[in-house]
Each structure stands twice: as C-alpha cells, then as structure tokens.
PDB file of N, CA and C in Angstrom:
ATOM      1  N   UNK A   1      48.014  -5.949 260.437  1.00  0.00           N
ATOM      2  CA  UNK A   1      48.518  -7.068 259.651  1.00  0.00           C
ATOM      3  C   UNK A   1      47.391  -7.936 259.087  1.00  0.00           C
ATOM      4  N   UNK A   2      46.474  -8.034 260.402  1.00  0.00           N
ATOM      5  CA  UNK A   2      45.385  -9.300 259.571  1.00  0.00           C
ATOM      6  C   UNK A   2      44.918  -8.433 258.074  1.00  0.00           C
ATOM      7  N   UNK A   3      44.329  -7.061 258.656  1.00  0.00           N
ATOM      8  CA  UNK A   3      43.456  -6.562 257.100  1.00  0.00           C
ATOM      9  C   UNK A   3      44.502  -6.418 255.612  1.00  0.00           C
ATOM     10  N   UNK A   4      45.656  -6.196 256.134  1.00  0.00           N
ATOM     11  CA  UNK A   4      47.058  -6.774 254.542  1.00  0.00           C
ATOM     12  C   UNK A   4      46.503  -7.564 254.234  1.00  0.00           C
ATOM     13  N   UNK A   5      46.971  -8.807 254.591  1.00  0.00           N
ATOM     14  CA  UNK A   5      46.641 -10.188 254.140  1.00  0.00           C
ATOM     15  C   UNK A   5      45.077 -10.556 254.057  1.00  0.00           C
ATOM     16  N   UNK A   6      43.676  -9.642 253.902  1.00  0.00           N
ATOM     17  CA  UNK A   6      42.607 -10.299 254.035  1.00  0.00           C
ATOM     18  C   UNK A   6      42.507  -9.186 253.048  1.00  0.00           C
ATOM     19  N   UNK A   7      43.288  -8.303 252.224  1.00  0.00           N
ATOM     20  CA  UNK A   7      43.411  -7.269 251.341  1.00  0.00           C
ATOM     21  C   UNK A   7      44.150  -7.703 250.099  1.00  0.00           C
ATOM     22  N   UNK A   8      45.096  -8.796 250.811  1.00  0.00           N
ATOM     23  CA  UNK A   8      46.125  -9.170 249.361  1.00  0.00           C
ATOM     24  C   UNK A   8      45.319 -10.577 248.883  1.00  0.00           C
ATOM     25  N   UNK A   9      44.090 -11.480 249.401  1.00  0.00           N
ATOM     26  CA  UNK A   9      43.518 -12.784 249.624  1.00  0.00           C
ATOM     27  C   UNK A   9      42.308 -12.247 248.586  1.00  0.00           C
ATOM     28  N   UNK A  10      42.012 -10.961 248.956  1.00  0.00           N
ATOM     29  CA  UNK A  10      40.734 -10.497 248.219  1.00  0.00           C
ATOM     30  C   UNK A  10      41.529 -10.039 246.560  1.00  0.00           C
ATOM     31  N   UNK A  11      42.898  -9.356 246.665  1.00  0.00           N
ATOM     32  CA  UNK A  11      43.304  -9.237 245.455  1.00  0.00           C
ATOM     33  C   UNK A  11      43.534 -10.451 244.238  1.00  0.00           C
ATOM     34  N   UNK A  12      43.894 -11.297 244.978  1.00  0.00           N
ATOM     35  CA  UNK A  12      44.266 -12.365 244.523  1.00  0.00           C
ATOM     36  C   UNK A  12      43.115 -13.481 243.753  1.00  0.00           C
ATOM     37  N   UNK A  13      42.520 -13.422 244.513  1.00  0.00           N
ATOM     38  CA  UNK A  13      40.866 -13.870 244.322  1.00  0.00           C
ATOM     39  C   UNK A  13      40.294 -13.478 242.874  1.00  0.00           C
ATOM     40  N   UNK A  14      40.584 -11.650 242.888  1.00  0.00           N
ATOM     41  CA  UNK A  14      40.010 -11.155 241.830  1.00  0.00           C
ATOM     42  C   UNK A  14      40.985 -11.364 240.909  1.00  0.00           C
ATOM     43  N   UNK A  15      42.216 -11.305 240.503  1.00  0.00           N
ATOM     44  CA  UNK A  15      43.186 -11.773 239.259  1.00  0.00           C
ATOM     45  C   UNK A  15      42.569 -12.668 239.311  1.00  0.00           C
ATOM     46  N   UNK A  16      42.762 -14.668 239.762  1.00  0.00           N
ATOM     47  CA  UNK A  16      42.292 -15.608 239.276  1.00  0.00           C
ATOM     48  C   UNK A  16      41.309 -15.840 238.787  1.00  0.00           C
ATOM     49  N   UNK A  17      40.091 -14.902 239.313  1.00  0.00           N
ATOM     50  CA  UNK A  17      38.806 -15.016 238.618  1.00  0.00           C
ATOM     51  C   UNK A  17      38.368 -14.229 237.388  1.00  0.00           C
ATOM     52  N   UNK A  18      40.006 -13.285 236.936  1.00  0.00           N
ATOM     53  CA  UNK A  18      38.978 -12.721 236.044  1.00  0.00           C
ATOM     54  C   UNK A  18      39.026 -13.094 234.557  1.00  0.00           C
ATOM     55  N   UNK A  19      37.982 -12.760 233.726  1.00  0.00           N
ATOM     56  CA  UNK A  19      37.644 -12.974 232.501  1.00  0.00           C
ATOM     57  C   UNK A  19      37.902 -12.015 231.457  1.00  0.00           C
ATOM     58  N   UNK A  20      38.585 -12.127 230.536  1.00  0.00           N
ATOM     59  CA  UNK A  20      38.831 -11.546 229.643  1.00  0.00           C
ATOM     60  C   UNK A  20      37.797 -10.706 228.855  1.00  0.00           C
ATOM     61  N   UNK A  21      38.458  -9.928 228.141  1.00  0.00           N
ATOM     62  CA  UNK A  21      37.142  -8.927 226.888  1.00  0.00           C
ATOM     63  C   UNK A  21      36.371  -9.823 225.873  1.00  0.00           C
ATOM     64  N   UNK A  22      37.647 -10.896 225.667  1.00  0.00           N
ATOM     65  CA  UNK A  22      36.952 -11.232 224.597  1.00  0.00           C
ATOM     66  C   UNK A  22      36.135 -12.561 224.903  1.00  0.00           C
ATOM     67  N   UNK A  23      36.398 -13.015 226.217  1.00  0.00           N
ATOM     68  CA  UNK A  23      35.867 -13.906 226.812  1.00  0.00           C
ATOM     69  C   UNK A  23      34.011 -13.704 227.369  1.00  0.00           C
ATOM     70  N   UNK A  24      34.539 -11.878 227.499  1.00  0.00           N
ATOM     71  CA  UNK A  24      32.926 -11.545 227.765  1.00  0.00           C
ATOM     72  C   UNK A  24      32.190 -11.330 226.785  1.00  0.00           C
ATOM     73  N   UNK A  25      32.470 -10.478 225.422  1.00  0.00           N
ATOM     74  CA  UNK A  25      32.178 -10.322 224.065  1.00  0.00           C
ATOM     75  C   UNK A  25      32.672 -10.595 223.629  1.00  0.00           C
ATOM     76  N   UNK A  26      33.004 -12.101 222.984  1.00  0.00           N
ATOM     77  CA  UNK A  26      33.726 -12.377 221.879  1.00  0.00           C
ATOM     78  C   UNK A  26      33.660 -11.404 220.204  1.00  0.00           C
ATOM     79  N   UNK A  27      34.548 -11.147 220.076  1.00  0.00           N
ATOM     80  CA  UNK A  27      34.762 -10.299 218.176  1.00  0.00           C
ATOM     81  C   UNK A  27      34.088 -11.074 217.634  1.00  0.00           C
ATOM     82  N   UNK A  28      33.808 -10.562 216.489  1.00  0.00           N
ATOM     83  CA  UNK A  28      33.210 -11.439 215.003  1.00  0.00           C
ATOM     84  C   UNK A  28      34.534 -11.240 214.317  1.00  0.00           C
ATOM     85  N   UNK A  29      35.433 -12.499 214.813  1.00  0.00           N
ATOM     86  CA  UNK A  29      36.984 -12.511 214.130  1.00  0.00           C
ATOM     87  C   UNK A  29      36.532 -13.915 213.259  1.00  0.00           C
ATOM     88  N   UNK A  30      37.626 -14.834 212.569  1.00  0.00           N
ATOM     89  CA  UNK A  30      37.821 -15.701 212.106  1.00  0.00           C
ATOM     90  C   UNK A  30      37.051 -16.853 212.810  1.00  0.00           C
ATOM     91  N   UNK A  31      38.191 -17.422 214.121  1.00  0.00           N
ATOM     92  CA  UNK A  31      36.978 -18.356 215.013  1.00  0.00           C
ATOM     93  C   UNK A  31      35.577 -18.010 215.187  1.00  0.00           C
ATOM     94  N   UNK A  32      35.267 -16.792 215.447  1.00  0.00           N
ATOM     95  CA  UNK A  32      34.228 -16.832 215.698  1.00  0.00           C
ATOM     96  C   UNK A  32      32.928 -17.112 214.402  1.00  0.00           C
ATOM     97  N   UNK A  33      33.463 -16.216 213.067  1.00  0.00           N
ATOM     98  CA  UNK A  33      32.685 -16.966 212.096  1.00  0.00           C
ATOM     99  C   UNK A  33      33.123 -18.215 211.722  1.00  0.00           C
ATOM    100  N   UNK A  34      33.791 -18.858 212.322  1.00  0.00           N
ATOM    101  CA  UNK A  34      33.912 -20.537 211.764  1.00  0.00           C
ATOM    102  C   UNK A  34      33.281 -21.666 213.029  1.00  0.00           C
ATOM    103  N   UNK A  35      32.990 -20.933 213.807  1.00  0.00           N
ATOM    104  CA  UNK A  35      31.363 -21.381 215.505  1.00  0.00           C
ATOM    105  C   UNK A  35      29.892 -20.759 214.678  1.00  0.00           C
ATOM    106  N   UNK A  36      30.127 -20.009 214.419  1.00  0.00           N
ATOM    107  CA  UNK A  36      28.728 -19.178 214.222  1.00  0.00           C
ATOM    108  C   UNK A  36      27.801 -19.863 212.850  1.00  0.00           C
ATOM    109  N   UNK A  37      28.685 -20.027 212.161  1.00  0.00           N
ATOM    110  CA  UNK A  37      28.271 -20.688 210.839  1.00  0.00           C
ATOM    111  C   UNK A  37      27.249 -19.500 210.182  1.00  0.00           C
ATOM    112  N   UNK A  38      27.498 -18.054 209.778  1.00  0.00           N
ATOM    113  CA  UNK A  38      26.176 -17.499 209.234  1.00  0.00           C
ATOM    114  C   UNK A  38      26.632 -17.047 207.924  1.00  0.00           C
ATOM    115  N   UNK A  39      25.740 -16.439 207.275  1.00  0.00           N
ATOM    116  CA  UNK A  39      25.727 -16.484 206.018  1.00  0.00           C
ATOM    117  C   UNK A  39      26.985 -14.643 205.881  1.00  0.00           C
ATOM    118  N   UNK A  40      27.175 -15.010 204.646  1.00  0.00           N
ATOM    119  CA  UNK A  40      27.845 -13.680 204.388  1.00  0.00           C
ATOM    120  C   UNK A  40      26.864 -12.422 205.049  1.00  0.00           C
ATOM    121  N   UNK A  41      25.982 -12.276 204.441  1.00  0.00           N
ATOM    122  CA  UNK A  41      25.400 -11.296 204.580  1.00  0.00           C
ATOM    123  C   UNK A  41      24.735 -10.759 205.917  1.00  0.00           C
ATOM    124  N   UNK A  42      25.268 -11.790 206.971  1.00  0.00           N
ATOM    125  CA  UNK A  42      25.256 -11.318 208.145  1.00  0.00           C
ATOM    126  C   UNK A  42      26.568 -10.949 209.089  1.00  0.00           C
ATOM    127  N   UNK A  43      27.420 -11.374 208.271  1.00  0.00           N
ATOM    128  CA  UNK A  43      28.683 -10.913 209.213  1.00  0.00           C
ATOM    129  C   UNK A  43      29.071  -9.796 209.389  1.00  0.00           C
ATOM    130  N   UNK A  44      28.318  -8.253 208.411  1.00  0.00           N
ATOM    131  CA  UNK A  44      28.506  -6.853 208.584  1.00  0.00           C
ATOM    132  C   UNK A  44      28.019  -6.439 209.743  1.00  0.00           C
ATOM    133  N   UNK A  45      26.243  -7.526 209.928  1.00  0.00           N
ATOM    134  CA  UNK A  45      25.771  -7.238 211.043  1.00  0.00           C
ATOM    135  C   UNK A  45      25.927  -7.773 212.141  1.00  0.00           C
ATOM    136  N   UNK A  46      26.447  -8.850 212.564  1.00  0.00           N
ATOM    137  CA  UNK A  46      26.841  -9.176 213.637  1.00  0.00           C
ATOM    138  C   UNK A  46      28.033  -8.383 214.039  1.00  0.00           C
ATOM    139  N   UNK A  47      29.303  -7.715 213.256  1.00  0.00           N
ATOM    140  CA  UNK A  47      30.115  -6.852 213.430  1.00  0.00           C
ATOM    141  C   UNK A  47      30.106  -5.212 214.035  1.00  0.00           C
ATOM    142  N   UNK A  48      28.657  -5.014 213.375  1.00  0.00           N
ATOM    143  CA  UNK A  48      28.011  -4.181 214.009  1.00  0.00           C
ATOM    144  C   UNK A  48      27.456  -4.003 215.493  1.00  0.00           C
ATOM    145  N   UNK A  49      26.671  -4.774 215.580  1.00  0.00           N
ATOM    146  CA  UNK A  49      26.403  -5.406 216.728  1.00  0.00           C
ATOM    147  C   UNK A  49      27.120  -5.541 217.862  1.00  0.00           C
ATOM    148  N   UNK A  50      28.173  -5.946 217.373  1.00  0.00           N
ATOM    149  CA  UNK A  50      29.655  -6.269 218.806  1.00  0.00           C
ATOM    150  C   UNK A  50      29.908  -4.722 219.274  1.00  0.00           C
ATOM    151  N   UNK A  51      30.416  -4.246 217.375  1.00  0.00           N
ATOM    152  CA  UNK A  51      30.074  -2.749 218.318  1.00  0.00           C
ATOM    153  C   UNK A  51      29.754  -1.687 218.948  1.00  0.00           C
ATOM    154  N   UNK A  52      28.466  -1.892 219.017  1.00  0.00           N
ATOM    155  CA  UNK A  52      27.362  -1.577 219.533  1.00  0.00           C
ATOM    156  C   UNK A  52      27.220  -2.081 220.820  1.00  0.00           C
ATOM    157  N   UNK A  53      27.878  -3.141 221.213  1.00  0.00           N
ATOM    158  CA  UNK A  53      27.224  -3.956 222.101  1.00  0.00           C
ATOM    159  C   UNK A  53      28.988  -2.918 223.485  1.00  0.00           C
ATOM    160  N   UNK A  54      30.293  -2.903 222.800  1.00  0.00           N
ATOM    161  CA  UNK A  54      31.028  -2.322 223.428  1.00  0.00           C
ATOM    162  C   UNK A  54      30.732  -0.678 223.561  1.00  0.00           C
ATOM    163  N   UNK A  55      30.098  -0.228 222.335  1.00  0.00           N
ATOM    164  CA  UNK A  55      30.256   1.270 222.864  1.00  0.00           C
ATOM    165  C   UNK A  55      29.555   1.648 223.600  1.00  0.00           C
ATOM    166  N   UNK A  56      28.214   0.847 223.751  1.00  0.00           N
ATOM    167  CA  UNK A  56      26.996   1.558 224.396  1.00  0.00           C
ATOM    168  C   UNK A  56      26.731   0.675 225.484  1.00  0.00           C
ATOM    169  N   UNK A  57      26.739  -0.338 225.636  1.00  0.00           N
ATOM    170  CA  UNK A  57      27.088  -1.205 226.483  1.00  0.00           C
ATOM    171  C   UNK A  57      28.163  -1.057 227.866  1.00  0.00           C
ATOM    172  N   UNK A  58      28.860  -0.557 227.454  1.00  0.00           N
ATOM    173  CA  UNK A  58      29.957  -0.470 228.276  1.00  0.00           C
ATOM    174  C   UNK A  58      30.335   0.879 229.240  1.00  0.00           C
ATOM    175  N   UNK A  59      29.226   1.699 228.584  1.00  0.00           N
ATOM    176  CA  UNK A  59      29.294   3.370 228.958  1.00  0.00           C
ATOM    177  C   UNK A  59      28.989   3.263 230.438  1.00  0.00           C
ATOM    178  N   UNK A  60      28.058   2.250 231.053  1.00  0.00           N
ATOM    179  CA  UNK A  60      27.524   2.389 232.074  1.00  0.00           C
ATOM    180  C   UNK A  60      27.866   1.146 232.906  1.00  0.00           C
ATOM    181  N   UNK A  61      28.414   0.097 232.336  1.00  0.00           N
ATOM    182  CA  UNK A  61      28.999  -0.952 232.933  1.00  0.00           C
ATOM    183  C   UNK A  61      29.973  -1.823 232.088  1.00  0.00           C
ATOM    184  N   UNK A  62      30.675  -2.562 232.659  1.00  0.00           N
ATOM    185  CA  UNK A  62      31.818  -3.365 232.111  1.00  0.00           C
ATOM    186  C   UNK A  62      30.974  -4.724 231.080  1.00  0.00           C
ATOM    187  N   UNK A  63      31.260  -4.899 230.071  1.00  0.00           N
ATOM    188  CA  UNK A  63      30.698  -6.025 229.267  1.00  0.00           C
ATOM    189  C   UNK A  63      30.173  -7.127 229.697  1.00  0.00           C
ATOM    190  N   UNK A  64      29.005  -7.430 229.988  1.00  0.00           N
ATOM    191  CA  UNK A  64      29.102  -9.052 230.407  1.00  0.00           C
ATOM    192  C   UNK A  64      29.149 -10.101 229.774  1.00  0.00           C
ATOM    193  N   UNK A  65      29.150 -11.385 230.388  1.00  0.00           N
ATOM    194  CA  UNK A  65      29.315 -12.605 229.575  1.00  0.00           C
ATOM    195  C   UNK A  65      28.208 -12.723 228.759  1.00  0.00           C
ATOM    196  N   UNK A  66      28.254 -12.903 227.894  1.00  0.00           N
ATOM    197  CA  UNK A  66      27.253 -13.090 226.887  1.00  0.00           C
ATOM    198  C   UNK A  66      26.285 -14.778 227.039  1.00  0.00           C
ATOM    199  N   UNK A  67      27.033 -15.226 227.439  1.00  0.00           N
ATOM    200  CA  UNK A  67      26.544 -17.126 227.237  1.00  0.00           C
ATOM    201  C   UNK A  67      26.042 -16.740 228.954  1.00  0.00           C
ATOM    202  N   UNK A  68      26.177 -15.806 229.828  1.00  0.00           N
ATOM    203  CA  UNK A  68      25.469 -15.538 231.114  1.00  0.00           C
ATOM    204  C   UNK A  68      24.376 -14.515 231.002  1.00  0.00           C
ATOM    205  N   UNK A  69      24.027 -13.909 229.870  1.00  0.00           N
ATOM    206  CA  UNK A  69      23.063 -12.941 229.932  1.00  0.00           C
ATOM    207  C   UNK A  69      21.785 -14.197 230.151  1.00  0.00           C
ATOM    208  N   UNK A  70      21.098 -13.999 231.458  1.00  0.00           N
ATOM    209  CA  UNK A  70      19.698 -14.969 231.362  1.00  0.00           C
ATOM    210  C   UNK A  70      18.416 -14.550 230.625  1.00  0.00           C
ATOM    211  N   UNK A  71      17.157 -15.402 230.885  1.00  0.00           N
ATOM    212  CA  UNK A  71      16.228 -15.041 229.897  1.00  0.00           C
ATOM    213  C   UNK A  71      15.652 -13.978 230.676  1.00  0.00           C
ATOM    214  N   UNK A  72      15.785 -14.031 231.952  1.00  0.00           N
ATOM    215  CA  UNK A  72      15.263 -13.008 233.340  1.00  0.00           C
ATOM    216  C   UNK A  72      15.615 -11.781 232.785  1.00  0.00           C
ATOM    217  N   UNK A  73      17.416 -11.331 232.608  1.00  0.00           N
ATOM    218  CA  UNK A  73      17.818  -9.595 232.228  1.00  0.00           C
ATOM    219  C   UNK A  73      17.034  -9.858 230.747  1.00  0.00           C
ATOM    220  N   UNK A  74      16.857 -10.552 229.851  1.00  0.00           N
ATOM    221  CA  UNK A  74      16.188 -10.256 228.244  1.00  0.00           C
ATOM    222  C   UNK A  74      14.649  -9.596 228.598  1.00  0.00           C
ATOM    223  N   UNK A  75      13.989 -10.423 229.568  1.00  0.00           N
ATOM    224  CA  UNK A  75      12.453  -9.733 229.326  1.00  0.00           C
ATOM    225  C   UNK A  75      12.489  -8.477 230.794  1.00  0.00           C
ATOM    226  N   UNK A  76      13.342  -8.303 231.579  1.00  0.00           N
ATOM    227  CA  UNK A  76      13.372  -7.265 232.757  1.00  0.00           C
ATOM    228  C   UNK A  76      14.310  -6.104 232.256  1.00  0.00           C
ATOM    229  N   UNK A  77      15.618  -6.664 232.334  1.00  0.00           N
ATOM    230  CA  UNK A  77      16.662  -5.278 232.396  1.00  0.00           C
ATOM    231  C   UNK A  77      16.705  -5.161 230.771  1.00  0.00           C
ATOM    232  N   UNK A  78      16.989  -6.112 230.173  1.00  0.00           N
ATOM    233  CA  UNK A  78      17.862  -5.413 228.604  1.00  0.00           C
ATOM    234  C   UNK A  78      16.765  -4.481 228.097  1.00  0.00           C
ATOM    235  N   UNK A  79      15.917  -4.216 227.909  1.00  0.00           N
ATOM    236  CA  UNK A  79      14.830  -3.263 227.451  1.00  0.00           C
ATOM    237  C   UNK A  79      14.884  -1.998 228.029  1.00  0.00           C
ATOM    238  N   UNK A  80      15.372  -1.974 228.986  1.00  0.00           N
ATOM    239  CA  UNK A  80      15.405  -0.778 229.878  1.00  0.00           C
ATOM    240  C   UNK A  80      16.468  -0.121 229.480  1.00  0.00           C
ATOM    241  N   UNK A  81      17.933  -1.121 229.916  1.00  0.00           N
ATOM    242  CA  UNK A  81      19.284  -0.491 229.019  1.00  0.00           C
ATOM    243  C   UNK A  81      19.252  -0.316 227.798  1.00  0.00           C
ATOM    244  N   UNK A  82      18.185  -0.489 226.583  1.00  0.00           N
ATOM    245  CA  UNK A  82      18.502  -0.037 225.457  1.00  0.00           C
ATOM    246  C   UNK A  82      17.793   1.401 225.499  1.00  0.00           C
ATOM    247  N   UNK A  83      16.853   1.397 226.299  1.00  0.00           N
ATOM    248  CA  UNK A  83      16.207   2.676 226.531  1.00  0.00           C
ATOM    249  C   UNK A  83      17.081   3.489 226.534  1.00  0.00           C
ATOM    250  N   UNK A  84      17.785   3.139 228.046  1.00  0.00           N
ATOM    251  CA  UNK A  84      18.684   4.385 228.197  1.00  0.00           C
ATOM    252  C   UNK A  84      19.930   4.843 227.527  1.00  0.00           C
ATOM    253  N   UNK A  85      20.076   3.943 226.932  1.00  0.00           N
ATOM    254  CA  UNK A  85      21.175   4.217 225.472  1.00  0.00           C
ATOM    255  C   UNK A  85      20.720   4.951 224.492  1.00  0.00           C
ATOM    256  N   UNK A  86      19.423   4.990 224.401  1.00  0.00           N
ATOM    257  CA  UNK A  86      18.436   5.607 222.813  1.00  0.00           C
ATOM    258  C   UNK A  86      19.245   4.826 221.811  1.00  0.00           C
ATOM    259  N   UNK A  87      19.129   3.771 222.055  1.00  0.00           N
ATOM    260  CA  UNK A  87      19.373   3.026 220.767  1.00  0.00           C
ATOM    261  C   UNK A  87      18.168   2.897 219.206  1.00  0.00           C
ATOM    262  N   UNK A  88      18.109   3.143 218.419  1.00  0.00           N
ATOM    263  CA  UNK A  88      17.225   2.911 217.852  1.00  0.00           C
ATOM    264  C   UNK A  88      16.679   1.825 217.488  1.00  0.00           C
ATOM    265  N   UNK A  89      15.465   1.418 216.895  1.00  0.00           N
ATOM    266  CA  UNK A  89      15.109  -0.228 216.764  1.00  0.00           C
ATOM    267  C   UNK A  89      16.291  -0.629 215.815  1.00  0.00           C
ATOM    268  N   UNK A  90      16.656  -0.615 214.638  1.00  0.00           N
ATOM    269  CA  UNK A  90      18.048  -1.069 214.081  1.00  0.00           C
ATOM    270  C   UNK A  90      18.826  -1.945 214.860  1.00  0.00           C
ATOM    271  N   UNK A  91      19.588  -0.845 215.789  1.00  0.00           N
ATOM    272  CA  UNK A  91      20.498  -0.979 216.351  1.00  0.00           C
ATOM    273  C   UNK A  91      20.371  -1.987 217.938  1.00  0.00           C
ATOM    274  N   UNK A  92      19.338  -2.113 218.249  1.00  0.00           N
ATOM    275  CA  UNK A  92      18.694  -3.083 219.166  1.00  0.00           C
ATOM    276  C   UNK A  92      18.741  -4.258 218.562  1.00  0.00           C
ATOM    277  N   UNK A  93      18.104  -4.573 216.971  1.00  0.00           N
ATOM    278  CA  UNK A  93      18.023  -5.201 216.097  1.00  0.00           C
ATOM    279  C   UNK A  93      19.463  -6.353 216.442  1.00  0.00           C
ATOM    280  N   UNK A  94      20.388  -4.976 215.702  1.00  0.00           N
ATOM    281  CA  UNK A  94      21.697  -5.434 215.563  1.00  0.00           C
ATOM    282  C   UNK A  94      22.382  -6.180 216.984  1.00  0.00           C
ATOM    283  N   UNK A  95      22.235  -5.088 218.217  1.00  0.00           N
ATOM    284  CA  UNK A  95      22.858  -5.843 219.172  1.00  0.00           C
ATOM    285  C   UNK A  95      22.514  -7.211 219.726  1.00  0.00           C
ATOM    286  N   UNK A  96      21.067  -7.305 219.837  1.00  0.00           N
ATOM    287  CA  UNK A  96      20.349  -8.613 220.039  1.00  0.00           C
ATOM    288  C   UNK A  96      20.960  -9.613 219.182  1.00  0.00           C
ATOM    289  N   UNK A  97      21.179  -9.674 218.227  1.00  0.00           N
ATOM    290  CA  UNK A  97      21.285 -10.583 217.401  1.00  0.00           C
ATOM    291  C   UNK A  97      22.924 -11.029 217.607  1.00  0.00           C
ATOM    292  N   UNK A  98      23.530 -10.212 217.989  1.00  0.00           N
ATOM    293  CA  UNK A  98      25.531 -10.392 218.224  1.00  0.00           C
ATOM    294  C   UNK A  98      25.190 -11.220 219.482  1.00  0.00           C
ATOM    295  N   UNK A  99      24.623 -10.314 220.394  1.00  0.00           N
ATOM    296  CA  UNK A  99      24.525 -11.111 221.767  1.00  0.00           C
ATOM    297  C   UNK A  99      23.820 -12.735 221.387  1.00  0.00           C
ATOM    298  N   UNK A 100      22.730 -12.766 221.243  1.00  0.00           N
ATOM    299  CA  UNK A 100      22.365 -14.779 220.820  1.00  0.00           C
ATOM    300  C   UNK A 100      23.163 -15.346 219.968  1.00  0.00           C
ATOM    301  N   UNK A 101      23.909 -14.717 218.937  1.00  0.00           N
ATOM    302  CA  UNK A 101      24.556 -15.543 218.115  1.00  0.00           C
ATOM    303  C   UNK A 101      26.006 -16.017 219.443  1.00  0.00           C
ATOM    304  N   UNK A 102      26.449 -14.736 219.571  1.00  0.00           N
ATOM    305  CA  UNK A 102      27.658 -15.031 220.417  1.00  0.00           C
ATOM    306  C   UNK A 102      27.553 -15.910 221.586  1.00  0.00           C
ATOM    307  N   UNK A 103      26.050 -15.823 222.391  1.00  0.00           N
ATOM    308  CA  UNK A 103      26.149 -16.809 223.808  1.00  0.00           C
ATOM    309  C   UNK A 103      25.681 -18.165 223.127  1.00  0.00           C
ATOM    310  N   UNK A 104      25.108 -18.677 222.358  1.00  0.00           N
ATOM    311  CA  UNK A 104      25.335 -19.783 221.611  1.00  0.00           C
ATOM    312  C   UNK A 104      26.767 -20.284 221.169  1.00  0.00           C
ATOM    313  N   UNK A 105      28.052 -20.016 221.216  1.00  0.00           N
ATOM    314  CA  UNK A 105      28.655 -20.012 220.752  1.00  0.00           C
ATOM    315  C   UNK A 105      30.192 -19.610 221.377  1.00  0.00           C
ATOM    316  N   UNK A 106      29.909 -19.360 223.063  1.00  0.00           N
ATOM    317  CA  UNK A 106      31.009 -18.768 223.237  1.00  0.00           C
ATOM    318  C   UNK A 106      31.826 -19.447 224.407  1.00  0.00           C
ATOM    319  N   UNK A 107      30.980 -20.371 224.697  1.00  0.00           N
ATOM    320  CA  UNK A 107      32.078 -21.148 225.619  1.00  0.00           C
ATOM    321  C   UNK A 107      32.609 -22.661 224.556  1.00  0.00           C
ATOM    322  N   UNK A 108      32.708 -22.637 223.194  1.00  0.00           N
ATOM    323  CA  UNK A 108      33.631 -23.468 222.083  1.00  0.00           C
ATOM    324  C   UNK A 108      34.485 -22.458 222.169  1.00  0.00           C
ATOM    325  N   UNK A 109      34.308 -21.330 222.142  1.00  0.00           N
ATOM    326  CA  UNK A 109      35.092 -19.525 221.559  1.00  0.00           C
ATOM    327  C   UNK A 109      36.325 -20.005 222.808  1.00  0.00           C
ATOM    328  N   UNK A 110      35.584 -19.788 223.817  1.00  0.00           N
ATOM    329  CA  UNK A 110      36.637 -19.446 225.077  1.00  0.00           C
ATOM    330  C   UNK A 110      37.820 -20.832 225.202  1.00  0.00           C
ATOM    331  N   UNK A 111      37.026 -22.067 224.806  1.00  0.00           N
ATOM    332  CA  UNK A 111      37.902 -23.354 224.910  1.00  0.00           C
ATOM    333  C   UNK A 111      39.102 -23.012 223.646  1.00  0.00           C
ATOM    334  N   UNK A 112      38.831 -22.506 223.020  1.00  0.00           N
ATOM    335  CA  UNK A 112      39.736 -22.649 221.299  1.00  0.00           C
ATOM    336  C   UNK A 112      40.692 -21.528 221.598  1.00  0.00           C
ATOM    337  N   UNK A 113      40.280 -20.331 222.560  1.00  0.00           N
ATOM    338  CA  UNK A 113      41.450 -18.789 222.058  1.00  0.00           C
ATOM    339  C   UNK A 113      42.744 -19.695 222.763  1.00  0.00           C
ATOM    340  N   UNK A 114      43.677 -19.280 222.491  1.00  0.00           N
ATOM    341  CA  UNK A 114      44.914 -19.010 223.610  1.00  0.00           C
ATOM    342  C   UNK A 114      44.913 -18.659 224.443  1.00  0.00           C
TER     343      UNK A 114
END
C-alpha cells in the first residue's frame, strides 16, 4: 500500500509540473512575432530554426526550455549536440538564433498563451 500511494504522489507531482511544447519551444506563430519584434526577412529564419531546433533536437531528448538553456550548456554541451546532429554551419546558424530570440522572449509567450 505505502509504494501505491508514494507511486500515485510521484505521478501527480509530474502532471502538475509539467510544461508544455510550446512552453518549451515556443512557434514563430503570430504572438510570438508580435514579442520578437524582427524584421520580415527574418521570420523564414527563425521558422526554420524552430524546426530544426524540434527535429534534431528532439531525436535524442525532449525539447528544453529555451529561456533555461544557460550560458554553461552554450559554451559546454550545445556544441557538442550540434556535432552530433551534423548539423551544418547554416543550420547551427539558424537554430542559435530561434533559441536567443525565443528565450528572450518566452516567459511574456508563456504569460499571454491560454
């Protein structure tokens, strides 16, 4: 009986705590270009970017928060995971740039969705 209930305490725990997709990668939807403020000619690439950031990103782990990526994983881990993606410089280009625009920007994102 105790491990049920120290099984249904741990389930429970994890529903309340969890965070949404778009909460972890916000889209380059409407709100988000009306936070972001960028010019036309970057919204193909920040679009890019997102998806880049889900397909390859996600192959090996679940999305993280973007406004939680620290400066620690930018100069240690993220270099490594683009490695192992074979991302090309472009496309590093591209994802870097979704990820800072978006963690600048994503806890207004998370206050505004529904």
């Amino acid at each position: 009986m105790p491990i049920r209930i120290t099984l249904a305490l741990i389930g429970l725990s994890l529903l309340t705590s969890c965070v949404s997709i778009e909460d972890r990668a916000p889209p380059v939807d409407d709100l988000f270009l009306s936070e972001a403020r960028v010019s036309a000619s970057e919204i193909d690439k920040l679009r890019e970017g997102h998806k880049i950031y889900m397909n390859f990103c996600t192959d090996c782990h679940a999305p993280r928060q973007v406004d939680k990526i620290t400066t620690r994983n930018w100069e240690e881990h993220i270099p490594k995971m683009f490695k192992k993606a074979e991302l090309y410089p472009e496309e590093i280009e591209l994802v870097t740039n979704y990820i800072k625009t978006a963690a600048a920007i994503n806890q207004k994102l998370i206050a505004k969705r529904p």
